[in-house]
C-alpha atoms as a PDB file:
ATOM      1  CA  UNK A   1     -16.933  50.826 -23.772  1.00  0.00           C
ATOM      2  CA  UNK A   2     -19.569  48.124 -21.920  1.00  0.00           C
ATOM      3  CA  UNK A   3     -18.802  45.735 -24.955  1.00  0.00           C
ATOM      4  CA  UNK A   4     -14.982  46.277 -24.620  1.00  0.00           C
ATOM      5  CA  UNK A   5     -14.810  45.586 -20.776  1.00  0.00           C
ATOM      6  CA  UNK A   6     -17.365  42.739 -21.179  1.00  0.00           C
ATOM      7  CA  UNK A   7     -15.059  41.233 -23.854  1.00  0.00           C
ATOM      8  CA  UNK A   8     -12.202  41.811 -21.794  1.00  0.00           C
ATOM      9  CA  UNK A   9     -13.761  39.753 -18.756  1.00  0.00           C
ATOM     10  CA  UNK A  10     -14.819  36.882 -20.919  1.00  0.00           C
ATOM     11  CA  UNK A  11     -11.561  37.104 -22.285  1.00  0.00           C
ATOM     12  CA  UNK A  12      -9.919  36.734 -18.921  1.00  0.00           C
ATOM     13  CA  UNK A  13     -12.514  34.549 -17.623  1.00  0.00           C
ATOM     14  CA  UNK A  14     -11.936  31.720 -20.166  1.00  0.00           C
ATOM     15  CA  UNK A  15      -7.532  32.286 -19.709  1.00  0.00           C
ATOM     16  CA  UNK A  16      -8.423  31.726 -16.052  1.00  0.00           C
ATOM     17  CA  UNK A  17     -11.012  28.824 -16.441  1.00  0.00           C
ATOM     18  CA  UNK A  18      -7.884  27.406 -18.715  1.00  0.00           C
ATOM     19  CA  UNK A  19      -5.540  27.981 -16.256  1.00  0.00           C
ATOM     20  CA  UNK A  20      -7.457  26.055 -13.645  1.00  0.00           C
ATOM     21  CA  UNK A  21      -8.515  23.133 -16.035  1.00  0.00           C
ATOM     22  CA  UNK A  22      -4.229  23.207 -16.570  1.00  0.00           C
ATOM     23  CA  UNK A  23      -3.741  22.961 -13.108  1.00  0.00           C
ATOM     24  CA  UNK A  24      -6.285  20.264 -12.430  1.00  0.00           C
ATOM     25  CA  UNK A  25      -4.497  18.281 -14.960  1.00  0.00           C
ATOM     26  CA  UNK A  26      -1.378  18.479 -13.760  1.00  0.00           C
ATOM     27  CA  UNK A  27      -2.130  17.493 -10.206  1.00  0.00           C
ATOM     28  CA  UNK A  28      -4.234  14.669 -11.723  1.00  0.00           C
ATOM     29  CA  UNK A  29      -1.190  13.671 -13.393  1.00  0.00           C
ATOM     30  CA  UNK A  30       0.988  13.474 -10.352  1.00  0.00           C
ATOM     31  CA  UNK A  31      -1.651  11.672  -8.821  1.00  0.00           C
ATOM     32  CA  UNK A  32      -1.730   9.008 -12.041  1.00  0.00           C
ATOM     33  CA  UNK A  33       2.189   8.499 -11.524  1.00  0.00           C
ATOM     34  CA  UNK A  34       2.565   7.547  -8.065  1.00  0.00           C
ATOM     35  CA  UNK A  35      -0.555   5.222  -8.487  1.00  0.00           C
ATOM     36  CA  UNK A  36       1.525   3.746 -11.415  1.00  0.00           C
ATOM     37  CA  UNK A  37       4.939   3.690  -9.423  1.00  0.00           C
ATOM     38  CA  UNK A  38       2.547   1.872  -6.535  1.00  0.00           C
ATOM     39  CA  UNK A  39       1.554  -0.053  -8.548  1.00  0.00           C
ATOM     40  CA  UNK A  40       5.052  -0.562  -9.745  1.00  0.00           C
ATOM     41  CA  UNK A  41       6.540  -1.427  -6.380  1.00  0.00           C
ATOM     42  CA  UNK A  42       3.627  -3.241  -5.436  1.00  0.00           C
ATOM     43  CA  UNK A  43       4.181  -5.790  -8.393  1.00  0.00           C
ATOM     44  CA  UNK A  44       7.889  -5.944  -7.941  1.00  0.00           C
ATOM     45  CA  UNK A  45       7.282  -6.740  -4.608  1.00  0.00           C
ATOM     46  CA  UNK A  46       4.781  -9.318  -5.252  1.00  0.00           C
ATOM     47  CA  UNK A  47       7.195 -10.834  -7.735  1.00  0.00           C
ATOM     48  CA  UNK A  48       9.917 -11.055  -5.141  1.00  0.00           C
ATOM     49  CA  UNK A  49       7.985 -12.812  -3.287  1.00  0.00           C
ATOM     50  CA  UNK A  50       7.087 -15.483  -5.251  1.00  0.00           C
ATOM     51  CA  UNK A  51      10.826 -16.121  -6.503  1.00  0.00           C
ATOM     52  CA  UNK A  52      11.908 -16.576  -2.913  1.00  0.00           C
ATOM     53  CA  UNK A  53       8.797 -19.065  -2.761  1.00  0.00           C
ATOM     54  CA  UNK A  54      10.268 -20.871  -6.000  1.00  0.00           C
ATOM     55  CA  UNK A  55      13.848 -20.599  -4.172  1.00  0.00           C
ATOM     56  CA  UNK A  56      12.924 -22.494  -1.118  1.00  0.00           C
ATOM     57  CA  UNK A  57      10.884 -24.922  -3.034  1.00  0.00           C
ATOM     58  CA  UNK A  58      14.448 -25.852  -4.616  1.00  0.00           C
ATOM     59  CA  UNK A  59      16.988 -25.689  -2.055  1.00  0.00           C
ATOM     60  CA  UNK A  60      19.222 -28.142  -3.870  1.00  0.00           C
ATOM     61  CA  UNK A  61      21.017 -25.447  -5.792  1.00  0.00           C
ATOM     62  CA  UNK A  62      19.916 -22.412  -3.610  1.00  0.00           C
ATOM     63  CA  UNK A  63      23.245 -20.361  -4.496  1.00  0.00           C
ATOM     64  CA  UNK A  64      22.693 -20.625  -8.004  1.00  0.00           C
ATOM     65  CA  UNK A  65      19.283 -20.018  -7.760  1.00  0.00           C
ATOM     66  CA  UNK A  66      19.921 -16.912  -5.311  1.00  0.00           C
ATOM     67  CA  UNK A  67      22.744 -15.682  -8.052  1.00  0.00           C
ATOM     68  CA  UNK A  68      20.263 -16.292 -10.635  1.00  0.00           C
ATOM     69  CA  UNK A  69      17.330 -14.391  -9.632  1.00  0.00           C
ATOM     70  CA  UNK A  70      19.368 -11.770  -8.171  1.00  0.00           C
ATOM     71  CA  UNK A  71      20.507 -11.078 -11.727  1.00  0.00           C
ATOM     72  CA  UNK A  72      17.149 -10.846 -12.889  1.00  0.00           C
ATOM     73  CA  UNK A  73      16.174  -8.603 -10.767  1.00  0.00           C
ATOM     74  CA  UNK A  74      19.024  -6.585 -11.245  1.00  0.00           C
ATOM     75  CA  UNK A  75      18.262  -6.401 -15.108  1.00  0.00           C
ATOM     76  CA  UNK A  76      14.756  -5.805 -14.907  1.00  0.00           C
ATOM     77  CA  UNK A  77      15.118  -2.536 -12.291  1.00  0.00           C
ATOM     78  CA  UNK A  78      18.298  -1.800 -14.961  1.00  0.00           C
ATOM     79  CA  UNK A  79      15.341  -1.694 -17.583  1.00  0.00           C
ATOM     80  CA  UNK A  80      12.523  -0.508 -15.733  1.00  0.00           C
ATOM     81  CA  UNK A  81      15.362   2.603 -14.687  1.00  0.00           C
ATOM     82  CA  UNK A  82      15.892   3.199 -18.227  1.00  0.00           C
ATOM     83  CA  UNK A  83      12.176   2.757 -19.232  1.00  0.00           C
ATOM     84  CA  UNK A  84      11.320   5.188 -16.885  1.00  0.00           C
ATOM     85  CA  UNK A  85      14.336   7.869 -17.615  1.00  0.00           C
ATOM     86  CA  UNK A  86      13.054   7.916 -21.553  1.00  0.00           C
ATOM     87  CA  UNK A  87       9.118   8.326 -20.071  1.00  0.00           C
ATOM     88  CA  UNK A  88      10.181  11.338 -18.130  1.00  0.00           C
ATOM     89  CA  UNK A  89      12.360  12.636 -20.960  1.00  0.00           C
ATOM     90  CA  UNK A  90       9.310  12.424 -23.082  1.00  0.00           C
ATOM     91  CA  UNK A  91       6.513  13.736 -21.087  1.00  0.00           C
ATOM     92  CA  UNK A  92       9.313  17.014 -20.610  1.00  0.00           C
ATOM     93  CA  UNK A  93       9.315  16.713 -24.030  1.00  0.00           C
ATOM     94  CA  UNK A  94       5.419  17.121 -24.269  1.00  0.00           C
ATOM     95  CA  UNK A  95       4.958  19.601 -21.649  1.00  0.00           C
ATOM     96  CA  UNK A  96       7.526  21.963 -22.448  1.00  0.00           C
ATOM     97  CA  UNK A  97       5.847  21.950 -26.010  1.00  0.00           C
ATOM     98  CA  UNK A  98       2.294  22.098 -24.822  1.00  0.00           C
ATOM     99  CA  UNK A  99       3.748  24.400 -22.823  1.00  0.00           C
ATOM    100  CA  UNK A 100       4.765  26.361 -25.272  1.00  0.00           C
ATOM    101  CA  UNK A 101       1.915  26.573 -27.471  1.00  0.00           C
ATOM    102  CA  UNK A 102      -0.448  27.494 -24.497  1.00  0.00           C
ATOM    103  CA  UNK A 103       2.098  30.800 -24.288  1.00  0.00           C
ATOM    104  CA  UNK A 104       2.207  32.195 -27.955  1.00  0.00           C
ATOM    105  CA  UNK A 105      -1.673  31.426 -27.862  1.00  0.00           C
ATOM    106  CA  UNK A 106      -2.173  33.339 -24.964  1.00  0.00           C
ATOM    107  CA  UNK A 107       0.617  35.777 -25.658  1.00  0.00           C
ATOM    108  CA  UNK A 108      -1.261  36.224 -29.015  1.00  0.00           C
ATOM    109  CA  UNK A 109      -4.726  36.966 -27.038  1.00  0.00           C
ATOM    110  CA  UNK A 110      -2.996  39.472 -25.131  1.00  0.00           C
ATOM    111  CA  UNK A 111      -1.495  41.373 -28.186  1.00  0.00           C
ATOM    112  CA  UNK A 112      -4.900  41.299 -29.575  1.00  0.00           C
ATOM    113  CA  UNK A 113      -6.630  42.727 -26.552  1.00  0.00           C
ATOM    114  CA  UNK A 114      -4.105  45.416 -26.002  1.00  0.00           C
ATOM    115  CA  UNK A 115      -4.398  46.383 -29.917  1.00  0.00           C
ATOM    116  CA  UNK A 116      -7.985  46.349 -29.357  1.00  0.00           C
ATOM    117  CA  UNK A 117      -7.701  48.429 -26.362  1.00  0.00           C
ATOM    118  CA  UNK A 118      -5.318  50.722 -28.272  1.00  0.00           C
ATOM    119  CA  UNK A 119      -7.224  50.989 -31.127  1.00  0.00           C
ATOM    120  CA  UNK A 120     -10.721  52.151 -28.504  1.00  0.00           C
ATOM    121  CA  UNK A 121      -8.329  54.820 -26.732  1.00  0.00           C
ATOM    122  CA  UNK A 122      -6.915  56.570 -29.984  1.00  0.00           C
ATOM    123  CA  UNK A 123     -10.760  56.136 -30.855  1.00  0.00           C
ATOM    124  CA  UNK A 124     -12.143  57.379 -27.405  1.00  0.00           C
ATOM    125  CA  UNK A 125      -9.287  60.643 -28.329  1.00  0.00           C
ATOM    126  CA  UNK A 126     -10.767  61.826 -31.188  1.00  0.00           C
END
């Protein structure tokens, strides 16, 4: 019964020490993404800034300039939206699978401990 409860508790213990190494990940992960959309903003920003630089440098056609870079700027956050939509799709995409996989193997652990367990009370009966 010692080797049973023992296996049990390892059992548990390495679900748990999974769980934590999960959650670890995942709050590593949120950290990673708003470093990247920092970053992100940071170089938008930064690239801004040196168009308006460029713009006042060459005030002699300032609206078309203006019109110009506004565009740009318009495309590239119409991309970077986009980009960013399919990213997020895809990491759901991942997690839910990963996801997924990390319950049937679990799920499957727990079967087999509770057939185990079964099989050491009908055994314990006799």
């Amino acid at each position: 019964k010692a080797v049973v409860q023992r296996h049990k508790f390892c059992t548990m213990k390495l679900v748990v020490v999974r769980l934590q190494s999960l959650w670890r990940l995942k709050i590593i992960r949120r950290d990673y993404k708003e470093k990247i959309r920092s970053i992100v903003i940071i170089y938008c920003w930064a690239k801004c800034v040196l168009v308006r630089i460029k713009r006042q440098a060459l005030r002699k056609n300032e609206a078309s300039i203006q019109i110009q870079t506004s565009w740009r700027c318009f495309k590239h956050r119409a991309k970077f939206k986009k980009q960013k939509k399919a990213a997020v799709l895809l990491q759901r995409v991942i997690h839910n699978r990963q996801d997924r996989q990390r319950f049937h193997s679990a799920f499957a652990e727990c079967v087999e401990a509770a057939r185990k367990n079964q099989q050491t009370n009908s055994l314990l009966k006799k």
